[in-house]
C-alpha atoms as a PDB file:
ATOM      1  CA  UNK A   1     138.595 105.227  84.294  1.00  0.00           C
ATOM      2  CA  UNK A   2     140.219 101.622  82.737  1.00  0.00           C
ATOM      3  CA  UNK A   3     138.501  98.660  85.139  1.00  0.00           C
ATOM      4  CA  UNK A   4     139.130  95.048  85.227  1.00  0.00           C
ATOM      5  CA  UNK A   5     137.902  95.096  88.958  1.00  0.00           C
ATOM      6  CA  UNK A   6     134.641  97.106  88.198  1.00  0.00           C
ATOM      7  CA  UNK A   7     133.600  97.593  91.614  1.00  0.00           C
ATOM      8  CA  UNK A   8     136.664  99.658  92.777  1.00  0.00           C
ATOM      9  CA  UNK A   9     136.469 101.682  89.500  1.00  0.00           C
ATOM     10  CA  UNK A  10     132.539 102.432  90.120  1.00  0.00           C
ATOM     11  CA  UNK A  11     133.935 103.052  94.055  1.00  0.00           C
ATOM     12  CA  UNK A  12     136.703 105.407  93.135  1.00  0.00           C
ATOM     13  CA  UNK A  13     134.266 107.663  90.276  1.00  0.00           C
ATOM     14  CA  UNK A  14     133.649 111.023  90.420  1.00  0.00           C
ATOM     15  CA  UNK A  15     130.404 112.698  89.662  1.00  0.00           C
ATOM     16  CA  UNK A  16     130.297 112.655  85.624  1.00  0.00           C
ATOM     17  CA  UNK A  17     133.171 109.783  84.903  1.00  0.00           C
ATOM     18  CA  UNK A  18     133.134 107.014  82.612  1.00  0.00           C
ATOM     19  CA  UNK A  19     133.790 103.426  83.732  1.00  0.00           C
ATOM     20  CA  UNK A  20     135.154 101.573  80.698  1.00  0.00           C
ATOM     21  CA  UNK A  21     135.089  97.977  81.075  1.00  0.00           C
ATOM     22  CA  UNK A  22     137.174  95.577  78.902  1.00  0.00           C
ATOM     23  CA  UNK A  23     135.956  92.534  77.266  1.00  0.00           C
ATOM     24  CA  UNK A  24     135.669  89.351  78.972  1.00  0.00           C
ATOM     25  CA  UNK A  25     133.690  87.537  82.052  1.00  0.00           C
ATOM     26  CA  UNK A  26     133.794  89.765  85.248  1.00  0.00           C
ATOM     27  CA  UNK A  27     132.885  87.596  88.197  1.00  0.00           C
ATOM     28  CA  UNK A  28     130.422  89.327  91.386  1.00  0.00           C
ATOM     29  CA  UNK A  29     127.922  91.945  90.975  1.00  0.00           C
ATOM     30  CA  UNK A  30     128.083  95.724  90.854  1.00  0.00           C
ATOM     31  CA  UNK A  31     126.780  98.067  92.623  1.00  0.00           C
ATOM     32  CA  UNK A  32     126.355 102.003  91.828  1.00  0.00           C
ATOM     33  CA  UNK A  33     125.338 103.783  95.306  1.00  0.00           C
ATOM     34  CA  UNK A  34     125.410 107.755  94.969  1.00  0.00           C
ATOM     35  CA  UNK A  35     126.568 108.607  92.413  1.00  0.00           C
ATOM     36  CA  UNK A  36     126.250 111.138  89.849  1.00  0.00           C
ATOM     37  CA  UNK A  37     126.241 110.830  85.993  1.00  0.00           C
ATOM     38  CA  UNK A  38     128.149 108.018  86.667  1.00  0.00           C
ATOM     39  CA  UNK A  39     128.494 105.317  83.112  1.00  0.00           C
ATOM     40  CA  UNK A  40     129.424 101.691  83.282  1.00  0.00           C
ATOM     41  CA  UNK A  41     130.428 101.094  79.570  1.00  0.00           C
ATOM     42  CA  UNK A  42     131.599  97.549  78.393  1.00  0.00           C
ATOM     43  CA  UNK A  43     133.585  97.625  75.584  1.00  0.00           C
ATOM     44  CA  UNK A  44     131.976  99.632  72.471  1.00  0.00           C
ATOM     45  CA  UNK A  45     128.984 100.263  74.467  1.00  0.00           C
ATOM     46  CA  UNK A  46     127.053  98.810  72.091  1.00  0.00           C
ATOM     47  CA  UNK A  47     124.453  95.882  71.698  1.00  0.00           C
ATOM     48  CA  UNK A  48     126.838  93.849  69.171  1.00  0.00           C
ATOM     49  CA  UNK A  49     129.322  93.648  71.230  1.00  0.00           C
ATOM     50  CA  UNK A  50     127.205  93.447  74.745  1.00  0.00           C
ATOM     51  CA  UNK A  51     127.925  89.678  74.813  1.00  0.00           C
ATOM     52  CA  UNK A  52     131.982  90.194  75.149  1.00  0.00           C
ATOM     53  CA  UNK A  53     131.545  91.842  78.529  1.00  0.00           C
ATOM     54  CA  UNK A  54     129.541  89.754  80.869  1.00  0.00           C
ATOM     55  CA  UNK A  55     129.178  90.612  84.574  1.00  0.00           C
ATOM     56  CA  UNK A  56     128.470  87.448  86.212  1.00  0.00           C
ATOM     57  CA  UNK A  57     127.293  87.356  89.559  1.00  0.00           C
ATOM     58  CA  UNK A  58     127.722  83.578  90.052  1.00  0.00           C
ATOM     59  CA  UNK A  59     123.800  83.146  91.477  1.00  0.00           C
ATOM     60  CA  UNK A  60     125.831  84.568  94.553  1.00  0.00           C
ATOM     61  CA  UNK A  61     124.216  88.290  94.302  1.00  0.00           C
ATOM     62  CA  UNK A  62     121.796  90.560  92.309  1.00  0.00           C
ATOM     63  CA  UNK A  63     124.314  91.324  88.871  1.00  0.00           C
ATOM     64  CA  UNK A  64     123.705  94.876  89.718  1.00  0.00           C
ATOM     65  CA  UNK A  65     122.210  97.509  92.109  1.00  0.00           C
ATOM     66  CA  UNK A  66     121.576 101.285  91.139  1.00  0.00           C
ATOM     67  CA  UNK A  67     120.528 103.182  94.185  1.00  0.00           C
ATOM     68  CA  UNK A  68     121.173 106.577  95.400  1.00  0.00           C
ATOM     69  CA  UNK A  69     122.099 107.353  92.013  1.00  0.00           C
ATOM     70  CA  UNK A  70     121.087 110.133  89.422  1.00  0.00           C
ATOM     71  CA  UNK A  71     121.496 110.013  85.614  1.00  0.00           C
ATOM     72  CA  UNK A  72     123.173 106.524  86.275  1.00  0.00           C
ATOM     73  CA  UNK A  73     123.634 104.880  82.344  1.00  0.00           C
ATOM     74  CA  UNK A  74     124.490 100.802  82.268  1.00  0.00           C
ATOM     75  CA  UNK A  75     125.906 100.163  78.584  1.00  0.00           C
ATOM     76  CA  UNK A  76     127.273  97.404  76.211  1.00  0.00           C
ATOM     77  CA  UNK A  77     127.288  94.507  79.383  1.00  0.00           C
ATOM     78  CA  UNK A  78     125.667  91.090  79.833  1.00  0.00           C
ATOM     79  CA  UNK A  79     124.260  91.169  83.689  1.00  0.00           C
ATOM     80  CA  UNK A  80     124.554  87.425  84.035  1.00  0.00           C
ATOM     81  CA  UNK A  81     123.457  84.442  86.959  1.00  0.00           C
ATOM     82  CA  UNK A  82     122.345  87.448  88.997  1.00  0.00           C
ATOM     83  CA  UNK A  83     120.182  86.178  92.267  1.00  0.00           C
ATOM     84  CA  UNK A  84     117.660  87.621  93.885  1.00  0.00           C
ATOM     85  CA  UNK A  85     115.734  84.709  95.685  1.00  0.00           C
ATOM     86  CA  UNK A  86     114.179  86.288  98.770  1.00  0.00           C
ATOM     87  CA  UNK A  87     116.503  84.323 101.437  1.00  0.00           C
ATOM     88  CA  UNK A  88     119.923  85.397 101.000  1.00  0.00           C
ATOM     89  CA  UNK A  89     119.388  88.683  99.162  1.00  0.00           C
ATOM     90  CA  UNK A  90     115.884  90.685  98.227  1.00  0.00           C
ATOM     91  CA  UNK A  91     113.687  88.669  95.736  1.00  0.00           C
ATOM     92  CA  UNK A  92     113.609  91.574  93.186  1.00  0.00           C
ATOM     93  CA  UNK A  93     115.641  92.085  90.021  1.00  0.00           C
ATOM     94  CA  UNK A  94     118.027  89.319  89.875  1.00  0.00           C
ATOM     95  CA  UNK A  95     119.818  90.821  86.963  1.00  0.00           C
ATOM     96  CA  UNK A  96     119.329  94.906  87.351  1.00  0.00           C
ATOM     97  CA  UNK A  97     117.875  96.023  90.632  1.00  0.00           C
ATOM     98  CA  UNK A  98     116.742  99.780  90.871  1.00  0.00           C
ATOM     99  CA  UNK A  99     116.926 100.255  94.842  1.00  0.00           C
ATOM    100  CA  UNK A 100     114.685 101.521  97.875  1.00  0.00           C
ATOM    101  CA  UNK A 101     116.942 105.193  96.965  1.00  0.00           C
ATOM    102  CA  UNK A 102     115.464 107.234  94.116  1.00  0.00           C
ATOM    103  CA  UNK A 103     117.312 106.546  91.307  1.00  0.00           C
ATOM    104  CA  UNK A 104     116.296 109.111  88.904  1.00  0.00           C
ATOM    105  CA  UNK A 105     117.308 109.250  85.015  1.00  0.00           C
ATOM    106  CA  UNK A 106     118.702 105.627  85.149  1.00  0.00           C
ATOM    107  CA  UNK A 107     119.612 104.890  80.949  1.00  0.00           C
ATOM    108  CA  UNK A 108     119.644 101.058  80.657  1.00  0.00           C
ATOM    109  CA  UNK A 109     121.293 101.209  77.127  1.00  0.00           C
ATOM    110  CA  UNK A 110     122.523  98.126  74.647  1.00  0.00           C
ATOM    111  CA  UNK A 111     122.581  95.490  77.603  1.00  0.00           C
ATOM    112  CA  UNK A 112     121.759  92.035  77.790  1.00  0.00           C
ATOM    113  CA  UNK A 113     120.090  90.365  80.889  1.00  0.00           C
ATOM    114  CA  UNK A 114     120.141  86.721  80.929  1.00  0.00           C
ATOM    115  CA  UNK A 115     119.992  83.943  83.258  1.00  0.00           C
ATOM    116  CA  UNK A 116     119.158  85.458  86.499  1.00  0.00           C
ATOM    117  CA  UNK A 117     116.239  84.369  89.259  1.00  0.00           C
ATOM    118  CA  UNK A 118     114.170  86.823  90.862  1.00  0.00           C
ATOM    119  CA  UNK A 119     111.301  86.424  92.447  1.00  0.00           C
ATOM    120  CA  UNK A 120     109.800  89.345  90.564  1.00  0.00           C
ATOM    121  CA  UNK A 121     110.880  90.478  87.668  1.00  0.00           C
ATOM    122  CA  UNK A 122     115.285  90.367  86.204  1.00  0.00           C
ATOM    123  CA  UNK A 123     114.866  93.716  85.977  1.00  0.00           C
ATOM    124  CA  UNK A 124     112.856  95.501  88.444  1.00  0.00           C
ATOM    125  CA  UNK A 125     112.511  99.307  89.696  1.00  0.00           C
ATOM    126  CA  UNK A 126     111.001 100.406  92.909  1.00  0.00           C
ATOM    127  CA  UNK A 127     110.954 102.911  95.563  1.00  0.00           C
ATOM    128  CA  UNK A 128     110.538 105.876  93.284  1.00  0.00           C
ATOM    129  CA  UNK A 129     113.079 105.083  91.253  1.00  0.00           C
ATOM    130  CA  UNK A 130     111.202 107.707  88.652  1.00  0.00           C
ATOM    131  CA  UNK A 131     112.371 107.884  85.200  1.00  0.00           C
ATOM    132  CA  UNK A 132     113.976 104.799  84.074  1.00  0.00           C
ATOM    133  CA  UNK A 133     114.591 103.806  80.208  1.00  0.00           C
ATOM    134  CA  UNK A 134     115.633 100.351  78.904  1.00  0.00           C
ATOM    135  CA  UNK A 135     116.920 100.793  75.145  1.00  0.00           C
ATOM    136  CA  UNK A 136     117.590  98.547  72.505  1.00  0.00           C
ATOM    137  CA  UNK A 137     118.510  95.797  75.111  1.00  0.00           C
ATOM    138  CA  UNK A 138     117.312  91.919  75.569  1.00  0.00           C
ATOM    139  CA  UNK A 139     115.867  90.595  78.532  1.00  0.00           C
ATOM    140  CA  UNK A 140     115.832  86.547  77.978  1.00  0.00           C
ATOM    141  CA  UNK A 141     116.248  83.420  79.670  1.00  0.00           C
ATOM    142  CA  UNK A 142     115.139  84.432  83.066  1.00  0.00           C
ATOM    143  CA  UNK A 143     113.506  82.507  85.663  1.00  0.00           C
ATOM    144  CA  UNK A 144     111.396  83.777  88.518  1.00  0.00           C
ATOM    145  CA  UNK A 145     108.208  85.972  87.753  1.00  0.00           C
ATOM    146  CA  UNK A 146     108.835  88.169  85.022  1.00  0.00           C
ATOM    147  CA  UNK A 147     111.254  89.756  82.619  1.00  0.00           C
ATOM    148  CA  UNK A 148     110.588  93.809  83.232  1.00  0.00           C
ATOM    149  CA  UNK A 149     108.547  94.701  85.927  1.00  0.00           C
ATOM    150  CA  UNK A 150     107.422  98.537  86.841  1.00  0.00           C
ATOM    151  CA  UNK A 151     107.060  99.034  90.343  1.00  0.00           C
ATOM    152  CA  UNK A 152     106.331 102.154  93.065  1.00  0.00           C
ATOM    153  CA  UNK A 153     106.800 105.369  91.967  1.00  0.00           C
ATOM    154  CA  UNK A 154     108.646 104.426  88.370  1.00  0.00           C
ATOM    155  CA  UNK A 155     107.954 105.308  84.722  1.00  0.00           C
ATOM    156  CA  UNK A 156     109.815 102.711  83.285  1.00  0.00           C
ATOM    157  CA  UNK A 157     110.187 103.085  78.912  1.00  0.00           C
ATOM    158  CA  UNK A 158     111.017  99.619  77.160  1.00  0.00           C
ATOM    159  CA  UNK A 159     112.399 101.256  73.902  1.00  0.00           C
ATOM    160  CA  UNK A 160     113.704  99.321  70.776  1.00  0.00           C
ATOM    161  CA  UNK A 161     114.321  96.286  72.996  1.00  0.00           C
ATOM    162  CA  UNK A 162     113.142  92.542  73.130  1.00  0.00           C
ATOM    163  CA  UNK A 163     111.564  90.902  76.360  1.00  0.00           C
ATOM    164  CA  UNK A 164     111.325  87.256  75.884  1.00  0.00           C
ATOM    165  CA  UNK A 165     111.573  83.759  77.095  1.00  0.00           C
ATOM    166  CA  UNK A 166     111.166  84.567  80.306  1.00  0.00           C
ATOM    167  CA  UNK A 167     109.530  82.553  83.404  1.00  0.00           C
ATOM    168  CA  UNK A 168     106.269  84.045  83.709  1.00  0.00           C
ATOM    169  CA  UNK A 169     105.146  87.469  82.433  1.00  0.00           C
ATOM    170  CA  UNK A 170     107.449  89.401  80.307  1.00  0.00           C
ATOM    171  CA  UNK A 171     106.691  93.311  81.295  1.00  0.00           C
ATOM    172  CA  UNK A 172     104.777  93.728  84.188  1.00  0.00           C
ATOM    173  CA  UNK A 173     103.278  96.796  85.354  1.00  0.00           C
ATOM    174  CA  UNK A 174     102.667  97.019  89.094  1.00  0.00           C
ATOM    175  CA  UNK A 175     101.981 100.556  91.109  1.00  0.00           C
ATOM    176  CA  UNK A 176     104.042 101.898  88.608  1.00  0.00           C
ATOM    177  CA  UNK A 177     104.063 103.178  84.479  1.00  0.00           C
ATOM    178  CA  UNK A 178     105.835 101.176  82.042  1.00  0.00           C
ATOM    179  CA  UNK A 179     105.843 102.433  78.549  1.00  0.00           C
ATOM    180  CA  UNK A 180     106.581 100.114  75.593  1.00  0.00           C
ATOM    181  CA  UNK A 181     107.859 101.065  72.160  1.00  0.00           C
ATOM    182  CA  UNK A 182     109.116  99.353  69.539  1.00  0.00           C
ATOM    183  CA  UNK A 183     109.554  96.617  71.394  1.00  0.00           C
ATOM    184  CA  UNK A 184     108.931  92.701  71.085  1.00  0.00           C
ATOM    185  CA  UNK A 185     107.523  91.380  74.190  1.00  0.00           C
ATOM    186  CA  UNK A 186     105.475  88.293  75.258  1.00  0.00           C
ATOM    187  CA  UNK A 187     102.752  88.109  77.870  1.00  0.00           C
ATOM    188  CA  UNK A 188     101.893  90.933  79.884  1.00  0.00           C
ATOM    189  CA  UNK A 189     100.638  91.758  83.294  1.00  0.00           C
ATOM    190  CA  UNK A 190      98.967  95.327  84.585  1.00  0.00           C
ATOM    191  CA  UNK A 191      98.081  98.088  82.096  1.00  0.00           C
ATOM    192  CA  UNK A 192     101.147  98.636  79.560  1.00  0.00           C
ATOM    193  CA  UNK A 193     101.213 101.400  77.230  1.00  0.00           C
ATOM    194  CA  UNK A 194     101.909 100.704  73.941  1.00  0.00           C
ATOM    195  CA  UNK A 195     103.546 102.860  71.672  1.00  0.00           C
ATOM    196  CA  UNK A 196     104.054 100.276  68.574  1.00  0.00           C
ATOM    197  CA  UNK A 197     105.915  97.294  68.100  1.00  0.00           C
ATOM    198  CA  UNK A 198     104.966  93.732  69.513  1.00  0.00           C
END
């Protein structure tokens, strides 16, 4: 499936597809609510190229929402001036939210997550969101409490990625597991396991 408008592409998917995102500065958040097997690819789907594709939620909304969802993979994509202040919308993952629905098998893969507020944490998964890996991605620039942050019922793995310059902690490890390998991350918060890097 070709998007520009990469809501009604994620909207019309079927269990398996492929949304393929082209280059340039897509305005609003997304949001991926059951679905299965479902990939949001910008461009190459790859980490050079990550900055081409932006989605750019305008400080208007969270820059995207997996809930519902199983084996749900986010590539290649800048999640950009995503909001998550508490008030107008939930105060948790400004910039990639994994919802209050188990989201199981959720691939973060070759993103970029810059510039959002969150209360806690630009990328955040709770409510037994289980399995979730981050890979060879950058979490910078974000303001709130936190870059990465590991919450109910999630065993988050920070893979081959860089968590830095961020308001506050950089991974945080609440009731959840995070995992980090590889990785270059600043101040932590909670008990992280490290499996080299840093």
């Amino acid at each position: 499936t070709a998007a520009t408008n990469i809501q009604a592409a994620i909207d019309a998917a079927d269990a398996g597809d492929t949304v393929r995102v082209a280059h340039g500065t897509h305005v609003g958040g997304i949001v991926v609510s059951n679905k299965t097997g479902l990939t949001v690819q910008g461009g190459r789907g790859t980490l050079f190229d990550a900055d081409k594709t932006i989605v750019d939620a305008n400080f208007a909304s969270k820059a995207a929402i997996v809930t519902g969802s199983t084996n749900t993979t986010l590539s290649g994509l800048t999640f950009f001036r995503g909001k998550a202040d508490g008030v107008n919308v939930g105060g948790d993952g400004g910039g990639i939210y994994l919802g209050t629905l188990a989201s199981p098998n959720t691939l973060i893969d070759s993103c970029i997550v810059r510039n959002c507020y969150s209360t806690y944490g630009a990328v955040h998964t709770t409510g037994n969101s289980g399995a979730v890996t981050v890979r060879n991605s950058i979490v910078v620039g974000n303001y709130g409490l936190g870059g990465v942050q590991a919450h109910t019922g999630t065993i988050l793995s920070f893979i081959d990625s860089i968590c830095e310059g961020n308001n506050g902690c950089q991974l945080w490890k609440d009731a959840g597991t995070l995992i980090a390998q590889n990785s270059i991350y600043g101040n932590t918060v909670g008990t992280i396991t490290s499996l080299g890097g840093n």
